[in-house]
C-alpha atoms as a PDB file:
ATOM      1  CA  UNK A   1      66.343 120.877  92.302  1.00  0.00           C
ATOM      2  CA  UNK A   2      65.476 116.725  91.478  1.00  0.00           C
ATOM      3  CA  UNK A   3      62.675 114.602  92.875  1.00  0.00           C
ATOM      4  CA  UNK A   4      64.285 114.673  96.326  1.00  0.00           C
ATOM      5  CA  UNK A   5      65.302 118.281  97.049  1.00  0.00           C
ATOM      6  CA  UNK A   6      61.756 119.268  96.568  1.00  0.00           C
ATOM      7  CA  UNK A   7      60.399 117.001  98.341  1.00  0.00           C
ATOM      8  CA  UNK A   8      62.428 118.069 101.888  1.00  0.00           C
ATOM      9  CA  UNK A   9      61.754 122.012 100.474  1.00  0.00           C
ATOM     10  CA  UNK A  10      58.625 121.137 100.744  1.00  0.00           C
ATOM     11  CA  UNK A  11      58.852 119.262 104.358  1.00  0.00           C
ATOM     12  CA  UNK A  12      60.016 122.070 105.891  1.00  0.00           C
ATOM     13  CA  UNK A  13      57.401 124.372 104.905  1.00  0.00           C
ATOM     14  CA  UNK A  14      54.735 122.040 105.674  1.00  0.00           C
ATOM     15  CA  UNK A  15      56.232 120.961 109.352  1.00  0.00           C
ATOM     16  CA  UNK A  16      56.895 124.968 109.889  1.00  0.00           C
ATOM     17  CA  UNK A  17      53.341 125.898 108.948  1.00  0.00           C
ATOM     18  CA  UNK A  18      51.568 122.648 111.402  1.00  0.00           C
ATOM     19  CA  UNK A  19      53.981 124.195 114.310  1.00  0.00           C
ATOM     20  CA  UNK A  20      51.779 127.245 114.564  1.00  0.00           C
ATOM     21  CA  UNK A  21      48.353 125.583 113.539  1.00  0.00           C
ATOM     22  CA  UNK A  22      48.664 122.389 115.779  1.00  0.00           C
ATOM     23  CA  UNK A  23      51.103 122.583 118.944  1.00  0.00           C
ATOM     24  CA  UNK A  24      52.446 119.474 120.300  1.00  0.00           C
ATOM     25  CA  UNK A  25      50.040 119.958 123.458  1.00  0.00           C
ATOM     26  CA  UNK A  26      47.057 118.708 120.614  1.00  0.00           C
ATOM     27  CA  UNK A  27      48.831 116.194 120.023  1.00  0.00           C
ATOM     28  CA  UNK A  28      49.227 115.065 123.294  1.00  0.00           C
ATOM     29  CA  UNK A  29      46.058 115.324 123.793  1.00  0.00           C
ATOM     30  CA  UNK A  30      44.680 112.933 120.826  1.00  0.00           C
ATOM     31  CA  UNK A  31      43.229 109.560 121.331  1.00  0.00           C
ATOM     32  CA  UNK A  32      45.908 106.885 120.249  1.00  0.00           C
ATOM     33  CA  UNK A  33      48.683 109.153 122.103  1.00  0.00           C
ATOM     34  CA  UNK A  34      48.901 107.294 124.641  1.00  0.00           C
ATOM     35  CA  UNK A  35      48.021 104.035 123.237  1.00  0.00           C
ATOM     36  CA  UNK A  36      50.567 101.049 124.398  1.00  0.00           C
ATOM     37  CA  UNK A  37      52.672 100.267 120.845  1.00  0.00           C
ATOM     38  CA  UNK A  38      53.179  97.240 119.470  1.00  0.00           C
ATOM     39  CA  UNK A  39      56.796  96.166 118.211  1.00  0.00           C
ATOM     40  CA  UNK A  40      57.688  96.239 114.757  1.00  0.00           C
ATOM     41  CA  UNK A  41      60.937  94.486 114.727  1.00  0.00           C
ATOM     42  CA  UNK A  42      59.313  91.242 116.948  1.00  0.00           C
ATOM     43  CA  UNK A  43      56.667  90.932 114.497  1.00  0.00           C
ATOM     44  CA  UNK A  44      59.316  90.155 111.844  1.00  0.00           C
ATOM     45  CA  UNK A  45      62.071  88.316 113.698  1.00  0.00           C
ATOM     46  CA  UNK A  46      59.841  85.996 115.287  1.00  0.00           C
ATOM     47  CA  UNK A  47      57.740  85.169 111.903  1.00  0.00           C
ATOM     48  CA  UNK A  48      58.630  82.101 110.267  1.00  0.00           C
ATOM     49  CA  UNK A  49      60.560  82.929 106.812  1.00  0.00           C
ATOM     50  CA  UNK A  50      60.596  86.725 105.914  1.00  0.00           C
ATOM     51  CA  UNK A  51      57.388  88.924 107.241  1.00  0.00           C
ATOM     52  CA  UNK A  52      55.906  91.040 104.634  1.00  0.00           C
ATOM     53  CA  UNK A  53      54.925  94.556 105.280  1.00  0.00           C
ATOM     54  CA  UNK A  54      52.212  95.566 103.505  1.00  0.00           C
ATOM     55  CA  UNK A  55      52.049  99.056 102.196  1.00  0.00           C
ATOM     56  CA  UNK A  56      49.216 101.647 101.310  1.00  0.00           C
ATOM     57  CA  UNK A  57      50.551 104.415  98.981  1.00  0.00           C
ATOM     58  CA  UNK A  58      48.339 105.761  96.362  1.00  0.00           C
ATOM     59  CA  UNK A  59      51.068 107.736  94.603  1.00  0.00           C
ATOM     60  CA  UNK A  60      54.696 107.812  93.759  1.00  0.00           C
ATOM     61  CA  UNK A  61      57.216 110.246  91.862  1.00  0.00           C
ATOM     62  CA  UNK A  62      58.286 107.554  89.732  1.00  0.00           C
ATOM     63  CA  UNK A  63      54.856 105.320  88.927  1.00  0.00           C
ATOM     64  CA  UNK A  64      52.424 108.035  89.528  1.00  0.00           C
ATOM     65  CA  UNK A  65      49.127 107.054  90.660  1.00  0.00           C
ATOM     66  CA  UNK A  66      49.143 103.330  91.836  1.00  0.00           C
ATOM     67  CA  UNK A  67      45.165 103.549  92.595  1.00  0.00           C
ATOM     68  CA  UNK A  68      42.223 105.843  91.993  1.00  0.00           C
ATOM     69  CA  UNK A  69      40.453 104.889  94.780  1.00  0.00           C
ATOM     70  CA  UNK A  70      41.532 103.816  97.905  1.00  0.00           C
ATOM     71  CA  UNK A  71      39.147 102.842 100.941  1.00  0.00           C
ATOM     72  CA  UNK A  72      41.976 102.883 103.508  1.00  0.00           C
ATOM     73  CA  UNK A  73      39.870 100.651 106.068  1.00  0.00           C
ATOM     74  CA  UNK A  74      39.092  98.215 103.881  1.00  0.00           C
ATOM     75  CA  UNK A  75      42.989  97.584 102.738  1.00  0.00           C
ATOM     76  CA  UNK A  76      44.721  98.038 105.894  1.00  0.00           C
ATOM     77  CA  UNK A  77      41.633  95.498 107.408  1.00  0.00           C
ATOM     78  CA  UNK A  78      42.365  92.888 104.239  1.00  0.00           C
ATOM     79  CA  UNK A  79      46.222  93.064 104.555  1.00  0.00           C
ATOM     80  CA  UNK A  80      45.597  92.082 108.369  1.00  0.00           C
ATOM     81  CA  UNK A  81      43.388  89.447 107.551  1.00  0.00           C
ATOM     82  CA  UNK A  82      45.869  88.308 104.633  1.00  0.00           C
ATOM     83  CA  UNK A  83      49.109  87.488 106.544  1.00  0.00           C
ATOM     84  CA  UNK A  84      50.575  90.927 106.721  1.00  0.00           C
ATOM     85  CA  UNK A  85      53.521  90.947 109.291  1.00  0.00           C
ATOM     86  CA  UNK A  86      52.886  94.911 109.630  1.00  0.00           C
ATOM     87  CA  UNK A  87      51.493  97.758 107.848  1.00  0.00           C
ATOM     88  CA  UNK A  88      53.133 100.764 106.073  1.00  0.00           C
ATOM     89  CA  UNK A  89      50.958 104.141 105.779  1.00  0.00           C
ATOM     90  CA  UNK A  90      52.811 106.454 103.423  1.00  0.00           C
ATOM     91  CA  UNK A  91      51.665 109.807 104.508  1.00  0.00           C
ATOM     92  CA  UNK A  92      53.264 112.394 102.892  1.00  0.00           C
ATOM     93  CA  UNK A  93      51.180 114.667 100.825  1.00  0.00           C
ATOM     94  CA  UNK A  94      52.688 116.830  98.169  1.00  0.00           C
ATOM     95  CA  UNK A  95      54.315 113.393  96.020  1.00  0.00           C
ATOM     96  CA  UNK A  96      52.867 110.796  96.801  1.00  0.00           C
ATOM     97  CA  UNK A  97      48.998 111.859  98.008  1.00  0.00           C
ATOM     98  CA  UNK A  98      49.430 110.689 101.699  1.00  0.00           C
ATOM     99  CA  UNK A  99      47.718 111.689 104.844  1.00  0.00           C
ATOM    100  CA  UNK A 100      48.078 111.147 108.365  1.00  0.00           C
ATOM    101  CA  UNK A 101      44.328 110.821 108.308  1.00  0.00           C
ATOM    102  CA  UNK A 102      45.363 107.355 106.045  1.00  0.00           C
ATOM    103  CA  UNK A 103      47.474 106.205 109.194  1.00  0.00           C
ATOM    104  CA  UNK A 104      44.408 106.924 111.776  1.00  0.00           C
ATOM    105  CA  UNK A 105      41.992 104.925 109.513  1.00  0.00           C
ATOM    106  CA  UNK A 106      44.248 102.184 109.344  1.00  0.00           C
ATOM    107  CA  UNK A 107      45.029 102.417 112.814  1.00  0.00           C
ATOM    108  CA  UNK A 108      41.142 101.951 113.747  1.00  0.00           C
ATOM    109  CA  UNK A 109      40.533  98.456 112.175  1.00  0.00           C
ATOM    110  CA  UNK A 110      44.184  96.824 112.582  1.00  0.00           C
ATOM    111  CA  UNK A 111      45.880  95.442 115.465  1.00  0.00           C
ATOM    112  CA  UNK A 112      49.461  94.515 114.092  1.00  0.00           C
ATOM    113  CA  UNK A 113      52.313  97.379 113.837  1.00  0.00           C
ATOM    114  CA  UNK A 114      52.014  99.965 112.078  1.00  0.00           C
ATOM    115  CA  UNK A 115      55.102 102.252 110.157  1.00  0.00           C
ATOM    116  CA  UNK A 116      54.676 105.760 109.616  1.00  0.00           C
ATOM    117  CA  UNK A 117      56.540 106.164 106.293  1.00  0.00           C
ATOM    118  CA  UNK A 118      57.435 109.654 105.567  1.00  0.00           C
ATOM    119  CA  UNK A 119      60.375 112.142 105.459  1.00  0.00           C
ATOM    120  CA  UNK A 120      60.787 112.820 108.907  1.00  0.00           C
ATOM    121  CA  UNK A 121      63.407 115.899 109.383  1.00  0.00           C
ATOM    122  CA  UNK A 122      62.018 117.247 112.899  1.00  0.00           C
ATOM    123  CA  UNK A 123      60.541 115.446 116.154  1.00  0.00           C
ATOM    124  CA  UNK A 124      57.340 117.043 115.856  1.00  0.00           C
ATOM    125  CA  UNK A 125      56.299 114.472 112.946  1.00  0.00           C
ATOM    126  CA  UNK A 126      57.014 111.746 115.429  1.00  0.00           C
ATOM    127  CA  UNK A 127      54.845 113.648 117.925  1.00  0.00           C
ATOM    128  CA  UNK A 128      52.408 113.060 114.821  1.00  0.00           C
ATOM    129  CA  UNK A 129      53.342 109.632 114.488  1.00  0.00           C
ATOM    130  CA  UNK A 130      52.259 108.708 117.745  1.00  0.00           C
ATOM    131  CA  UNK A 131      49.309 110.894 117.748  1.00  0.00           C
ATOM    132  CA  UNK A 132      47.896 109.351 114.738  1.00  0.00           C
ATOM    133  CA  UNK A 133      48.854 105.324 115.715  1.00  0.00           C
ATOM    134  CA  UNK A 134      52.042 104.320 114.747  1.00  0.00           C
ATOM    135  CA  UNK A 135      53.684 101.910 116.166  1.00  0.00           C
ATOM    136  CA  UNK A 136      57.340 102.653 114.514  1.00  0.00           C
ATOM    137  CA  UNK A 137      58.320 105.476 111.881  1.00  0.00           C
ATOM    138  CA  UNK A 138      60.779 105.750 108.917  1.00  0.00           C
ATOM    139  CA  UNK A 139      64.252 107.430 109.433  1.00  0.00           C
ATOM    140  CA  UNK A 140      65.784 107.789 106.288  1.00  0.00           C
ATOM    141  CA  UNK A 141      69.910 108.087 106.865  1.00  0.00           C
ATOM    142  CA  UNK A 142      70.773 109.540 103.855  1.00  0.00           C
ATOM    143  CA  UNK A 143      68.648 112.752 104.662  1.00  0.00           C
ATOM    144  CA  UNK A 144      70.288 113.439 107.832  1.00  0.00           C
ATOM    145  CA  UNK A 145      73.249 113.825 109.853  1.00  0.00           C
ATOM    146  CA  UNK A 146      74.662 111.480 112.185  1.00  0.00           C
ATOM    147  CA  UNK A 147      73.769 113.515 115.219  1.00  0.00           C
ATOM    148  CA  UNK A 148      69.967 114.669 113.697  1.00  0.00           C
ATOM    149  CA  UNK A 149      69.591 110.731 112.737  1.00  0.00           C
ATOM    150  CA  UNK A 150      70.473 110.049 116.618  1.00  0.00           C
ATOM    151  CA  UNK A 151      68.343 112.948 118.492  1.00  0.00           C
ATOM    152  CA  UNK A 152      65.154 111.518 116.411  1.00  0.00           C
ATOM    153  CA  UNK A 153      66.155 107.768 116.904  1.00  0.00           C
ATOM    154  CA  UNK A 154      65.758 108.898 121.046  1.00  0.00           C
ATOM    155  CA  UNK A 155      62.657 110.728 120.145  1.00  0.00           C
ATOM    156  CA  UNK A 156      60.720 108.303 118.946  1.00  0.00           C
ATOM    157  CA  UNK A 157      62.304 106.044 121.452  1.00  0.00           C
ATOM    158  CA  UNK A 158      61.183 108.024 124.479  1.00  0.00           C
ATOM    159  CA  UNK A 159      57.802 107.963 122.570  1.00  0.00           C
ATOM    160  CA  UNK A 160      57.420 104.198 122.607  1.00  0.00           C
ATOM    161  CA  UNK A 161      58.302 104.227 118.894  1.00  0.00           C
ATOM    162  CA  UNK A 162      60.384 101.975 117.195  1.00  0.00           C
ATOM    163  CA  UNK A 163      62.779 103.249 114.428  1.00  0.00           C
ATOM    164  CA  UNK A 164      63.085 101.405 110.608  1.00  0.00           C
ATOM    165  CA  UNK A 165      66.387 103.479 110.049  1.00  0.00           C
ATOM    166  CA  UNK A 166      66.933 103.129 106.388  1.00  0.00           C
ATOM    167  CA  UNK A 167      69.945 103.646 103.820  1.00  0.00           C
ATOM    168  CA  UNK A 168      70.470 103.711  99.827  1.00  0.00           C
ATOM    169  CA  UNK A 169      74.284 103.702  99.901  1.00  0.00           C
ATOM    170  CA  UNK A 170      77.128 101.805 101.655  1.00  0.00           C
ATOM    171  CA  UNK A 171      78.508 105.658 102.506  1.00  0.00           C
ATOM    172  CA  UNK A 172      75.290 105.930 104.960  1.00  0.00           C
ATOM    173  CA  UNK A 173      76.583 102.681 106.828  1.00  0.00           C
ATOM    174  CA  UNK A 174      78.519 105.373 109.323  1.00  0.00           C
ATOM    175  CA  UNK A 175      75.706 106.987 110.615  1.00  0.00           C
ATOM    176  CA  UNK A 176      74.284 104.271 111.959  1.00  0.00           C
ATOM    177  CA  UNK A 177      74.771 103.305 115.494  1.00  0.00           C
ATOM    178  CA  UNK A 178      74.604  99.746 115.874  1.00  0.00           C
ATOM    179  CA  UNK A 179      74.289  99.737 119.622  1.00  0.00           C
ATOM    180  CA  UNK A 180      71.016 101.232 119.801  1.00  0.00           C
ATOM    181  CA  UNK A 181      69.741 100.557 115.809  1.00  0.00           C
ATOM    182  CA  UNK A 182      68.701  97.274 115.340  1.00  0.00           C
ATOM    183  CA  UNK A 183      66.131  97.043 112.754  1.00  0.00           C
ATOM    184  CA  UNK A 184      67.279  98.750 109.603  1.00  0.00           C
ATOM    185  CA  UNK A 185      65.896  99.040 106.171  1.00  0.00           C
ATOM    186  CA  UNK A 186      67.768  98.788 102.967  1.00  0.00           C
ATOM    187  CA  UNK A 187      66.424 100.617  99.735  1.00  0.00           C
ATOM    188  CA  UNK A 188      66.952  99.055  96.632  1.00  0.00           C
ATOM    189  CA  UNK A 189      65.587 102.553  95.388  1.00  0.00           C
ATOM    190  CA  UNK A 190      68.346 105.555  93.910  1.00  0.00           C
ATOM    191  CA  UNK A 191      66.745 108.524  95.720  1.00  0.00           C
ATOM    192  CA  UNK A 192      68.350 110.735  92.574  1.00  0.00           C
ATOM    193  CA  UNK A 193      67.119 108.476  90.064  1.00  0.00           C
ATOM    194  CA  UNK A 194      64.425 106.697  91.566  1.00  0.00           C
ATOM    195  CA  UNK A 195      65.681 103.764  89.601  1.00  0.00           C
ATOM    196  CA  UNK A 196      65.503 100.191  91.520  1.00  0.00           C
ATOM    197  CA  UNK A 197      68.039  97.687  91.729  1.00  0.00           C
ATOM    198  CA  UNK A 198      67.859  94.773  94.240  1.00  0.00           C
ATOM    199  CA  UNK A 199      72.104  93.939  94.061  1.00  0.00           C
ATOM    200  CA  UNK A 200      71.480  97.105  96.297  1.00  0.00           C
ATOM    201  CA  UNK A 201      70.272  94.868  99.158  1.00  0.00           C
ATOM    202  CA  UNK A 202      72.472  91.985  99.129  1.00  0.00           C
ATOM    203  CA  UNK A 203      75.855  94.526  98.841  1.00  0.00           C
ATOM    204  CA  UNK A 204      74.745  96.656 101.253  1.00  0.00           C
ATOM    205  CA  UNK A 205      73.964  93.532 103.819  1.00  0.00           C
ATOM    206  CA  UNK A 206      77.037  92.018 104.277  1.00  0.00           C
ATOM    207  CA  UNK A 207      78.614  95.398 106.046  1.00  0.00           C
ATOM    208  CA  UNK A 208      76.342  95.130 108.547  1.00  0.00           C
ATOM    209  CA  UNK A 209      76.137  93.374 112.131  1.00  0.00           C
ATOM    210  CA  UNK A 210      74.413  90.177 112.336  1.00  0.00           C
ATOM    211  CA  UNK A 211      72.268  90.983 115.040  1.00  0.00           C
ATOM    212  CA  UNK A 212      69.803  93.645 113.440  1.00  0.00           C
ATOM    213  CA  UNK A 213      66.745  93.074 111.924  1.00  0.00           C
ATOM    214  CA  UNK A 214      67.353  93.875 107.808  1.00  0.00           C
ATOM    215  CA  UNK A 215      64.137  94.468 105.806  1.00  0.00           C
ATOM    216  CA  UNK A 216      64.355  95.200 101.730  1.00  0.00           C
ATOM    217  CA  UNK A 217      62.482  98.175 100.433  1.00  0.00           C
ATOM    218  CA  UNK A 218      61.300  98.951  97.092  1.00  0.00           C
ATOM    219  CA  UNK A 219      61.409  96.746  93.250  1.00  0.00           C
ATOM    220  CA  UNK A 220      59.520  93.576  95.046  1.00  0.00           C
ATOM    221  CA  UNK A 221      57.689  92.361  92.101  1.00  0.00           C
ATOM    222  CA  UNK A 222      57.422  88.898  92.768  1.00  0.00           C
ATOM    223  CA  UNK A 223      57.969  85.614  94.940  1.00  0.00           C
ATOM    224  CA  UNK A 224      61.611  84.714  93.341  1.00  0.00           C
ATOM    225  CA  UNK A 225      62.761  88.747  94.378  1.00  0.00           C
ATOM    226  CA  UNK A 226      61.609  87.871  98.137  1.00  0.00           C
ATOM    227  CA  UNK A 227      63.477  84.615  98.055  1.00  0.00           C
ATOM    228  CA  UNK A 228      66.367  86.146  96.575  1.00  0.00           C
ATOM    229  CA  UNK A 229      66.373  88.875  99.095  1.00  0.00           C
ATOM    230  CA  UNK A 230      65.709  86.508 102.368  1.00  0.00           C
ATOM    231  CA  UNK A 231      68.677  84.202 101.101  1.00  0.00           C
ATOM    232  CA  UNK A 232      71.181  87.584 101.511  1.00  0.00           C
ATOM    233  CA  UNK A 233      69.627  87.633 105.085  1.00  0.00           C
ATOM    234  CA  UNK A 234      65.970  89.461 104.292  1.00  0.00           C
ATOM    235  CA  UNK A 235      63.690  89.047 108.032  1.00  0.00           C
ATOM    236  CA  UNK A 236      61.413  91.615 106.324  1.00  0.00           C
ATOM    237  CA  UNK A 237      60.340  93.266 102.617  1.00  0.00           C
ATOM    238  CA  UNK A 238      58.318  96.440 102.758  1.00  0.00           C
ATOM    239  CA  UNK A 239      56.154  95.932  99.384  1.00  0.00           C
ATOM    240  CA  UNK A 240      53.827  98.738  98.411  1.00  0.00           C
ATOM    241  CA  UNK A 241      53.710  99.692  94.287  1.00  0.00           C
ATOM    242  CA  UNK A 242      52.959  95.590  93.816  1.00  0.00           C
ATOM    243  CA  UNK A 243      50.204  95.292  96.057  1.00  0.00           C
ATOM    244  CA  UNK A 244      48.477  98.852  95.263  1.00  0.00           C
ATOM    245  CA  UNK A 245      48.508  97.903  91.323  1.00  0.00           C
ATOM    246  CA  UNK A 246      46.844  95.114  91.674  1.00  0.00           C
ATOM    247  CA  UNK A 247      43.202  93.760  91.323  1.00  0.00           C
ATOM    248  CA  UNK A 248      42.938  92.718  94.829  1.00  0.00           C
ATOM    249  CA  UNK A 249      45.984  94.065  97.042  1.00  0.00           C
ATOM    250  CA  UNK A 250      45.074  91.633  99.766  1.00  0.00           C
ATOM    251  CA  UNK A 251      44.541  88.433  97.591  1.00  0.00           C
ATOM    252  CA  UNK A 252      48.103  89.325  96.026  1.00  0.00           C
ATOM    253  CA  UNK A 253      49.472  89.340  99.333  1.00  0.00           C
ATOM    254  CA  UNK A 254      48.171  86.222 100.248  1.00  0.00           C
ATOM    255  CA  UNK A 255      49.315  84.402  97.127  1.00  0.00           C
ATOM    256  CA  UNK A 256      52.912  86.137  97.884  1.00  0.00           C
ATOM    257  CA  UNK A 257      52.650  84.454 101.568  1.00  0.00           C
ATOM    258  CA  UNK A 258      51.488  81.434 100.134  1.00  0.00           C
ATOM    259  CA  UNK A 259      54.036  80.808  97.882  1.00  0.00           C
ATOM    260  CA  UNK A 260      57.507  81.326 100.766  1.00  0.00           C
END
């Protein structure tokens, strides 16, 4: 099996095993459950230029560990206070050192939306989602069928959640209903390969409706990548391996917002 396969072997397992050790009821029953979300999709459409969404990920498959130490409070706090449209949490655990724990923390000292990013196969992680203080969660197309990418788009939908529905591949462009999926994310990332290539964004793009919301995922290294991106119609960039390796996440953030 690659990267990929054991990642979603390993999904399955883990949502199997929190079935039996925490039922939805708990969830329910947690404090930001019923907290009123906050919409991902106007916090980018309405900001000036292309809104930035900051990411916290300590790990990844293909750069390893992006920071020893990570005071989750203290990042999510300094993106805020830095210009950050919104706020990624990656929370998966096994590849990339997540935590929904992460998501709460960040949850407790921000006030702008918040994306769950994870490999979400089955509604109880959006039960999760919400429990923990998302505002919106990650639905990746390529890992799904058209029918299992629609049930959880009305999950999270009758949760208050918003959907990023993201593709790789011009193939995945069929899945996607366009009538209720308006803020979609493009991945200039090979999910095989893991390799990054921005064309990615700009090709996949111009299949699309003009109405939905596009944000570019993944090989942002610098201001001349965003502006490249928002020029092939870019209202958002999800940026996480740039910020985490540097000095000062929030400071490079700032001089990123400074700079479009």
């Amino acid at each position: 099996m690659n990267v990929l396969e054991n990642i979603i072997s390993a999904k399955i397992e883990e949502v199997k095993k929190k079935k039996k050790d925490i039922p939805i009821a708990s969830l329910e029953a947690m404090e930001y459950f019923k907290r009123n979300t906050v919409s991902l999709s106007a916090a980018l459409k309405y900001k000036n230029g292309i809104g930035i969404i900051a990411e916290i990920k300590r790990k990844s498959p293909s750069a390893g560990i992006l920071r020893k130490e990570v005071d989750i409070k203290n990042m999510a706090a300094s993106y805020q206070q830095n210009g950050a449209a919104a706020i990624s949490v990656l929370t998966e655990e096994n590849y990339f050192n997540g935590s929904l724990n992460d998501l709460k923390d960040a949850r407790s000292v921000v006030d702008i939306p918040i994306l769950r990013k994870d490999f979400i196969i089955d509604e109880y992680e959006i039960y999760e989602a919400k429990a923990f203080g998302a505002d919106a969660v990650l639905l990746i197309a390529d890992l799904l069928s058209k029918e299992q990418l629609r049930q959880l788009f009305y999950a999270a939908k009758s949760l208050g959640l918003e959907c990023l529905v993201e593709i790789h591949s011009t193939e995945s462009v069929d899945k996607l209903d366009f009538s209720l999926m308006k803020l979609i994310g493009i991945n200039n990332r090979d999910l095989n390969t893991f390799s990054c290539n921005l064309d990615t964004f700009g090709k996949i793009a111009k299949l699309l409706p003009e109405d939905v919301v596009l944000v570019s995922e993944s090989g942002i290294k610098n201001v001349d990548d965003l502006l490249r991106l928002q020029n092939d119609g870019a209202k958002g960039a999800l940026i996480g391996e740039y910020f985490m390796k540097s000095e000062n996440p929030g400071s490079a953030l700032s001089e990123f917002i400074s700079s479009i």
